[in-house]
PDB file of N, CA and C in Angstrom:
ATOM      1  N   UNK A   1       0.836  -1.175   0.000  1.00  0.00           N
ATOM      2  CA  UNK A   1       0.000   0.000   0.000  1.00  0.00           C
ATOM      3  C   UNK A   1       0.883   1.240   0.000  1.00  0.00           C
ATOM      4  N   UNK A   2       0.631   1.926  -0.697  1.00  0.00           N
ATOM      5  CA  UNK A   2       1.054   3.686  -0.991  1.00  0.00           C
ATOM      6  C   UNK A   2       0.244   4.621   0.076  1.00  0.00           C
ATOM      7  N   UNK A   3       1.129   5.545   0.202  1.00  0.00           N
ATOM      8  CA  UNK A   3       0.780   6.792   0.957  1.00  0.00           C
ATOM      9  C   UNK A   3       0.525   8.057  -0.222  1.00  0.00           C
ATOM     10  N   UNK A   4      -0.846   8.591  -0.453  1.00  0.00           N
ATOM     11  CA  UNK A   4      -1.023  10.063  -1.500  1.00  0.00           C
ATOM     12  C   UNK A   4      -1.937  10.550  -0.952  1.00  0.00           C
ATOM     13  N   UNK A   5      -1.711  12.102  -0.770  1.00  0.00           N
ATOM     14  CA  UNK A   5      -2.304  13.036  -0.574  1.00  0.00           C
ATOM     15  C   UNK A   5      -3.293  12.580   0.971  1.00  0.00           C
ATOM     16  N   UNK A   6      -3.019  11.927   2.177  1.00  0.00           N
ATOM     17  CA  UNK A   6      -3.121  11.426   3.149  1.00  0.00           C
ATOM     18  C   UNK A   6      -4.157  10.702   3.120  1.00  0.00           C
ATOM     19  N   UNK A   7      -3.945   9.389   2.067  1.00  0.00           N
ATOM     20  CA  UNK A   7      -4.881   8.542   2.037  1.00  0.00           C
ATOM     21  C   UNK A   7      -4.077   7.209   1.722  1.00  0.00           C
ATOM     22  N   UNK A   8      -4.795   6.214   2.128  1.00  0.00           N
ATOM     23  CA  UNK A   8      -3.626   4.789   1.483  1.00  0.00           C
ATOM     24  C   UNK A   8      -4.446   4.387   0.436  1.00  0.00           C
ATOM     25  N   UNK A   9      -3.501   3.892  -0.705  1.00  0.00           N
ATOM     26  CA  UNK A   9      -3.743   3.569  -1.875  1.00  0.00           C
ATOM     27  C   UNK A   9      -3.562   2.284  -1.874  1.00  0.00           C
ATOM     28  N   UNK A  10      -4.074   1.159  -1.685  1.00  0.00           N
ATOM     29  CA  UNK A  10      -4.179  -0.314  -2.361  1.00  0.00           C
ATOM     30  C   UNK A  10      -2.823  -0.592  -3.817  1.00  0.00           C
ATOM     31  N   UNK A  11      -2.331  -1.252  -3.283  1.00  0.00           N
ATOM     32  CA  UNK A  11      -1.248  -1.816  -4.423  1.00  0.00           C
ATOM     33  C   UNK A  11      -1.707  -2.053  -5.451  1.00  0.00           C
ATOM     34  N   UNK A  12      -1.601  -1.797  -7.192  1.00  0.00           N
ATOM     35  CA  UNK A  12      -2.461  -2.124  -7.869  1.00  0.00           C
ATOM     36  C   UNK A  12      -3.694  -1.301  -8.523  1.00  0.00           C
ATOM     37  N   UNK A  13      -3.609  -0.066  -7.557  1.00  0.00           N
ATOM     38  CA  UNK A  13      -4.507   1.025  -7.924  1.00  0.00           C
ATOM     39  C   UNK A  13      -3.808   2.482  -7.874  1.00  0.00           C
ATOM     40  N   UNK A  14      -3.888   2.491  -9.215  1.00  0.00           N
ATOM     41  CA  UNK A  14      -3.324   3.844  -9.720  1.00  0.00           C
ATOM     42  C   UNK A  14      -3.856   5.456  -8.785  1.00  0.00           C
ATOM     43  N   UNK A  15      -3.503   6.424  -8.693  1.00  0.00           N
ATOM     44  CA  UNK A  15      -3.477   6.845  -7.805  1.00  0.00           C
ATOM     45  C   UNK A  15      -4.949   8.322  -8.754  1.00  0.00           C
ATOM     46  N   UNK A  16      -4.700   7.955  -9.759  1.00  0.00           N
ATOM     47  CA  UNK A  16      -5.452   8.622 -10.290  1.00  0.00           C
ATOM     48  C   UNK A  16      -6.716   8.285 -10.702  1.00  0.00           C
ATOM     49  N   UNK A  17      -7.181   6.738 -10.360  1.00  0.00           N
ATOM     50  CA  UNK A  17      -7.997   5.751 -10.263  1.00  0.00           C
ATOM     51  C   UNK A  17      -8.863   6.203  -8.782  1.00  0.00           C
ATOM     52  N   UNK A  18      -7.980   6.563  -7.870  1.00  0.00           N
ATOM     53  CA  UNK A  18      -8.709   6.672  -6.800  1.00  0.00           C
ATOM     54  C   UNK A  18      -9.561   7.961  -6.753  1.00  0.00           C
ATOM     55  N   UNK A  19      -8.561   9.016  -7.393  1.00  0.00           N
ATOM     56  CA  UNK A  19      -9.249  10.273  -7.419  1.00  0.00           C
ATOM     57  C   UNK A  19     -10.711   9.771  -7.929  1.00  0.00           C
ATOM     58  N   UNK A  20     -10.681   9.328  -9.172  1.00  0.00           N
ATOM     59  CA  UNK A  20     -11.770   9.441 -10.021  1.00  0.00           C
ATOM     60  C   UNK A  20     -13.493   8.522  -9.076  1.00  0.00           C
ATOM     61  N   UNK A  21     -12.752   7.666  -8.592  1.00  0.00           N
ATOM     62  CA  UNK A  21     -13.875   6.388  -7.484  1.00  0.00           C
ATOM     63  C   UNK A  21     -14.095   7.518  -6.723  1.00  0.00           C
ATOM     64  N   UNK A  22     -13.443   8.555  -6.530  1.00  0.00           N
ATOM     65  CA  UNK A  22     -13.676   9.428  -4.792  1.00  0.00           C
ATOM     66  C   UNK A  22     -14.940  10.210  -5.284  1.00  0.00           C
ATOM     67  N   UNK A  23     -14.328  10.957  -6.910  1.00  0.00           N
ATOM     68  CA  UNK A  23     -15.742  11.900  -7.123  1.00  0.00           C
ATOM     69  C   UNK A  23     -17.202  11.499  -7.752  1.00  0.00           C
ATOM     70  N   UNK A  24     -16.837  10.151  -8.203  1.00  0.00           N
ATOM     71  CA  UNK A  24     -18.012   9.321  -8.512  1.00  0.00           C
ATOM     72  C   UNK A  24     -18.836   9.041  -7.038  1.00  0.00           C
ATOM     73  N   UNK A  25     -18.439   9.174  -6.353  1.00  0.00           N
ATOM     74  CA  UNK A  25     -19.139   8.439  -4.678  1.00  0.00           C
ATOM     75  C   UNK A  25     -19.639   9.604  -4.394  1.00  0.00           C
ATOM     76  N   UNK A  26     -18.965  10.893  -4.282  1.00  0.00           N
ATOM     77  CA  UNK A  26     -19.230  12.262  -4.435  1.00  0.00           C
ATOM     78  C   UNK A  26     -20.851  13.002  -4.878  1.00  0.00           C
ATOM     79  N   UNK A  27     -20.493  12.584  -6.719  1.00  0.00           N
ATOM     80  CA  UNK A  27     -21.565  12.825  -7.292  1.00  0.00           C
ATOM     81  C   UNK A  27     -22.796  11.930  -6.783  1.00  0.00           C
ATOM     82  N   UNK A  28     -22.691  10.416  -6.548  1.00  0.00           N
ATOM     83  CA  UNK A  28     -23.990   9.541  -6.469  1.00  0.00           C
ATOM     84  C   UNK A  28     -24.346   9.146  -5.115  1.00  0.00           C
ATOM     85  N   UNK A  29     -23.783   9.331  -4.167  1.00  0.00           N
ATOM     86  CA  UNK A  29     -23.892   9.577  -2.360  1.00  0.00           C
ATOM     87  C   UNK A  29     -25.405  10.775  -2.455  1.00  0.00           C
ATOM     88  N   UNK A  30     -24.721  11.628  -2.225  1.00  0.00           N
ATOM     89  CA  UNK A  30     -25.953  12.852  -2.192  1.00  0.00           C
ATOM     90  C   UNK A  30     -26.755  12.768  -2.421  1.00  0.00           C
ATOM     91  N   UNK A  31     -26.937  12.188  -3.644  1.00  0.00           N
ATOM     92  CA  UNK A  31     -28.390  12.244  -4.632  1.00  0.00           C
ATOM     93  C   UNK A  31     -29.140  10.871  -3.991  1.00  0.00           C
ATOM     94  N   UNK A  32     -28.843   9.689  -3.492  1.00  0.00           N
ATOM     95  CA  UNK A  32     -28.955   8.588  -3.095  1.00  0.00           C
ATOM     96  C   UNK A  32     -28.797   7.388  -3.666  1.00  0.00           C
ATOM     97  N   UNK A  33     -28.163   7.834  -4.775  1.00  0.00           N
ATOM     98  CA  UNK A  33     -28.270   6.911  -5.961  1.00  0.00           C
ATOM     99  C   UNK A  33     -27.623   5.367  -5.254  1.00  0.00           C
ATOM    100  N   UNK A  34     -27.362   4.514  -5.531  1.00  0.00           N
ATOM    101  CA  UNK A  34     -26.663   2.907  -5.458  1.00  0.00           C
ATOM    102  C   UNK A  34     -25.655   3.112  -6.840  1.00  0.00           C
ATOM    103  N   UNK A  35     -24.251   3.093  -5.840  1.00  0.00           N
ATOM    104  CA  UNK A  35     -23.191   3.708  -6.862  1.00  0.00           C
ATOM    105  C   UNK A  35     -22.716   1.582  -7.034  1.00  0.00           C
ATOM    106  N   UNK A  36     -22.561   1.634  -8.715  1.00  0.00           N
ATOM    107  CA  UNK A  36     -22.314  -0.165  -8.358  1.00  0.00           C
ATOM    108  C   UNK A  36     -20.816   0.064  -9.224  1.00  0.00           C
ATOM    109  N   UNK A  37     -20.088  -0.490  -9.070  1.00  0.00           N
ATOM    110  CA  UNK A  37     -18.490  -0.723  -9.523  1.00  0.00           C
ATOM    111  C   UNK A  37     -18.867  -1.996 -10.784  1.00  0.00           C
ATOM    112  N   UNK A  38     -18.217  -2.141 -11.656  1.00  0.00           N
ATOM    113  CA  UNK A  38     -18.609  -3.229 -12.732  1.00  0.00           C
ATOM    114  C   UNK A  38     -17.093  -3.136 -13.473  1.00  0.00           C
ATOM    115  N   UNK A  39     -16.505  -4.637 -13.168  1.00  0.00           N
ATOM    116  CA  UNK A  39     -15.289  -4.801 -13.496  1.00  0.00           C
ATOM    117  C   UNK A  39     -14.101  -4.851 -12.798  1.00  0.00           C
ATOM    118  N   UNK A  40     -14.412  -5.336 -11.252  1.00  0.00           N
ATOM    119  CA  UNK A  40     -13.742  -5.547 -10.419  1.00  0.00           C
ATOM    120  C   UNK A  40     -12.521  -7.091 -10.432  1.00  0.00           C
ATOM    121  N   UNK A  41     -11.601  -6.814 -10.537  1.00  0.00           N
ATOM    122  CA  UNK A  41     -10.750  -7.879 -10.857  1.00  0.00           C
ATOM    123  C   UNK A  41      -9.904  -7.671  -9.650  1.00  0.00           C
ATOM    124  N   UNK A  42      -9.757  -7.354  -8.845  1.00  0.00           N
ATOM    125  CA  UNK A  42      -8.204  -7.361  -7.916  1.00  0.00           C
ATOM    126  C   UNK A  42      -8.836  -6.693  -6.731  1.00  0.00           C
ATOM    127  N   UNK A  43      -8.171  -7.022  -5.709  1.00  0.00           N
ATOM    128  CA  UNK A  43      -8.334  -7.142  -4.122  1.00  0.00           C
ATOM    129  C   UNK A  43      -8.197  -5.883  -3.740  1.00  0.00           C
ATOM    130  N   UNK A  44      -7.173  -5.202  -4.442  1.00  0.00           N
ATOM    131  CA  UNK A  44      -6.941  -3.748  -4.764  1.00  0.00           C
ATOM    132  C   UNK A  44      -8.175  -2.960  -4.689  1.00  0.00           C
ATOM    133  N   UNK A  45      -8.180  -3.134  -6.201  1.00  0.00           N
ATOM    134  CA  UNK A  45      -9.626  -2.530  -6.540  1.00  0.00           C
ATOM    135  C   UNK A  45     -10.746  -2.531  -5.463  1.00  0.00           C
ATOM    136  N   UNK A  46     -11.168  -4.001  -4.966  1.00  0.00           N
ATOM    137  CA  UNK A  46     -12.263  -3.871  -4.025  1.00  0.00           C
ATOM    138  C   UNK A  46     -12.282  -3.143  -2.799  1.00  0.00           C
ATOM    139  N   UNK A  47     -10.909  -3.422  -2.244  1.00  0.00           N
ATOM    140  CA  UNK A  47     -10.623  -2.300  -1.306  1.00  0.00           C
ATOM    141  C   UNK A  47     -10.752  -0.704  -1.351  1.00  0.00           C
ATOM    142  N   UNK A  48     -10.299  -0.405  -2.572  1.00  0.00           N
ATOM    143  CA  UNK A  48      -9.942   1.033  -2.930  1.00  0.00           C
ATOM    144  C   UNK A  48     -11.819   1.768  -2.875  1.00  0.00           C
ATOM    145  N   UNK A  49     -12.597   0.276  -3.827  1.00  0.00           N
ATOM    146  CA  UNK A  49     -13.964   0.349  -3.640  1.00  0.00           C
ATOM    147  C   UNK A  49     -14.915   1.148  -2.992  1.00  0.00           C
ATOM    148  N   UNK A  50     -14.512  -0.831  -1.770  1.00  0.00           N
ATOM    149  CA  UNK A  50     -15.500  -0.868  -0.590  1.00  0.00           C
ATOM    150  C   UNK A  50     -14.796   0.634   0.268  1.00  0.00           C
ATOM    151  N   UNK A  51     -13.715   1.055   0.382  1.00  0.00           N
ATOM    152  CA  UNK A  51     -13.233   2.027   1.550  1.00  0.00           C
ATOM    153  C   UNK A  51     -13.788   3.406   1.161  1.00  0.00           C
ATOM    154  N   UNK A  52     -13.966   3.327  -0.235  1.00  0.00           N
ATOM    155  CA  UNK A  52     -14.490   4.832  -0.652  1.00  0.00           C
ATOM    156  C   UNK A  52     -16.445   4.987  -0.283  1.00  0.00           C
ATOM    157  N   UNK A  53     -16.740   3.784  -0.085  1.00  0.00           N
ATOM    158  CA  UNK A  53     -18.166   3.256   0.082  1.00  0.00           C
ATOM    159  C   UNK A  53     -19.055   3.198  -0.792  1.00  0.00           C
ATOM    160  N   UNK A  54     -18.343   2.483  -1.829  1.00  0.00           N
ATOM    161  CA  UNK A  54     -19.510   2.193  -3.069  1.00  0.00           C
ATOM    162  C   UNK A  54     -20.285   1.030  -2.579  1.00  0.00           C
ATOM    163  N   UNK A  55     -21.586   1.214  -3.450  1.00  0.00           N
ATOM    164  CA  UNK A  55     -22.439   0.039  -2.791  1.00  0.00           C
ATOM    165  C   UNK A  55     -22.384  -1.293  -2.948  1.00  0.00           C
ATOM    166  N   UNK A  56     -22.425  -1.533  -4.350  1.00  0.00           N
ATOM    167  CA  UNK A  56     -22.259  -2.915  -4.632  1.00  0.00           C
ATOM    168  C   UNK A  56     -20.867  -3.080  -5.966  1.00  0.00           C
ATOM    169  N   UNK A  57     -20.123  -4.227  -5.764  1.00  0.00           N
ATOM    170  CA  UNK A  57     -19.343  -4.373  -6.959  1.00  0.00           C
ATOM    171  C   UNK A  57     -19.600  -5.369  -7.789  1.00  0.00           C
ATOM    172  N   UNK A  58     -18.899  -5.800  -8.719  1.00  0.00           N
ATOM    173  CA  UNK A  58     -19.281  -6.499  -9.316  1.00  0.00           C
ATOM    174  C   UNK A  58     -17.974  -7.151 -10.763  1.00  0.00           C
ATOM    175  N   UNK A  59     -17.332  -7.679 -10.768  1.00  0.00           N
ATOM    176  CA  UNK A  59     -16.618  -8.252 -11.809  1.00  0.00           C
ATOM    177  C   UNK A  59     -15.803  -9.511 -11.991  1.00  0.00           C
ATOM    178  N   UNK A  60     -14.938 -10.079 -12.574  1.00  0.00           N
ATOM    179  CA  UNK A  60     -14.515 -11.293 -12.501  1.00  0.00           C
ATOM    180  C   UNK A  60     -13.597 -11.405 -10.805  1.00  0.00           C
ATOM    181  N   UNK A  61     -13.497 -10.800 -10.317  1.00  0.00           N
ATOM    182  CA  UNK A  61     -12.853 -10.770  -9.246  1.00  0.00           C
ATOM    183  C   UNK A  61     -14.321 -11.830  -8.697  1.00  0.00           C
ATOM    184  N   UNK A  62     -15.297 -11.676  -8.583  1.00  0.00           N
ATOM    185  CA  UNK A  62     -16.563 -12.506  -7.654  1.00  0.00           C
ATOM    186  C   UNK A  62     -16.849 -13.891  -8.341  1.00  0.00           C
ATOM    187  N   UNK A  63     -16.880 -13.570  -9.397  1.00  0.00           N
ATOM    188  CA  UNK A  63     -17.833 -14.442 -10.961  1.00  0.00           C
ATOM    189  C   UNK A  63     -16.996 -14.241 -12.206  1.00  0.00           C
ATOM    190  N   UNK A  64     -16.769 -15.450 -13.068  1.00  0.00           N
ATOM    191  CA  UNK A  64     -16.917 -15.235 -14.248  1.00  0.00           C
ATOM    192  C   UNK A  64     -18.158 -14.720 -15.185  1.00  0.00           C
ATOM    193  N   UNK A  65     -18.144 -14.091 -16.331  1.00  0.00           N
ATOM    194  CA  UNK A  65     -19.015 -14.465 -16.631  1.00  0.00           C
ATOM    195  C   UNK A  65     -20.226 -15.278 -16.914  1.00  0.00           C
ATOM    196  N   UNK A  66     -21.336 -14.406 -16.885  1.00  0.00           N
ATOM    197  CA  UNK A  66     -22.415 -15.679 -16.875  1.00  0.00           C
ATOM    198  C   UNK A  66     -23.239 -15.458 -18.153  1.00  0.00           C
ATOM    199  N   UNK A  67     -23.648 -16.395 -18.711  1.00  0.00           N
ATOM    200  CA  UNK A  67     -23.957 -16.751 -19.809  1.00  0.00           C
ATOM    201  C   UNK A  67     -25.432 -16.255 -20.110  1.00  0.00           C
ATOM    202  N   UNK A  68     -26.039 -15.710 -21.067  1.00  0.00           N
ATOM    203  CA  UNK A  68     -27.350 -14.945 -20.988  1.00  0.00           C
ATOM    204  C   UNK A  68     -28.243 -16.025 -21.030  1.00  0.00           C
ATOM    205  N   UNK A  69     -28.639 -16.858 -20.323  1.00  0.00           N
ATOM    206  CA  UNK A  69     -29.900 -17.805 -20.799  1.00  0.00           C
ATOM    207  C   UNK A  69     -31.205 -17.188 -21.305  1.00  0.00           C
ATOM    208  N   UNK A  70     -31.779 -15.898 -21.806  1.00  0.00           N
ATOM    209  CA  UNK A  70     -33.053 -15.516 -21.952  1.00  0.00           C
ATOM    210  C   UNK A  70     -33.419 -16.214 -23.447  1.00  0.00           C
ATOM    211  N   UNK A  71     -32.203 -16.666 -24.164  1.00  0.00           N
ATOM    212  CA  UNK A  71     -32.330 -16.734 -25.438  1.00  0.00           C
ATOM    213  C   UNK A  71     -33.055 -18.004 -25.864  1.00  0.00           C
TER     214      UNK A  71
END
């Protein structure tokens, strides 16, 4: 883990990655929205995530893909 701008950064997560998760939580917190992450691959990531307090995640990090059965 990294030390920026007095926050710890998860190994694996770019530091400019975090900025961007911080003002997305920012914008969709307030309003009440359910902020969901899609494309979560690394432990990193979920951390950097869950600590910023997004609601739900979601990517091969949980599940592979799943196959559309509607067809």
């Amino acid at each position: 883990m990294a030390q920026a701008s007095g926050r710890t950064i998860p190994s694996g997560v770019a530091e400019n990655s975090v900025a961007s998760i911080e003002s997305m939580m920012k914008l969709g917190q307030p309003m009440g929205l359910v902020v969901t992450a899609e494309g979560v691959e690394t432990q990193g990531q979920m951390s950097a995530l869950a600590d910023a307090g997004c609601n739900q995640l979601q990517g091969y990090l949980f599940s592979q893909a799943v196959p559309d059965l509607r067809r």
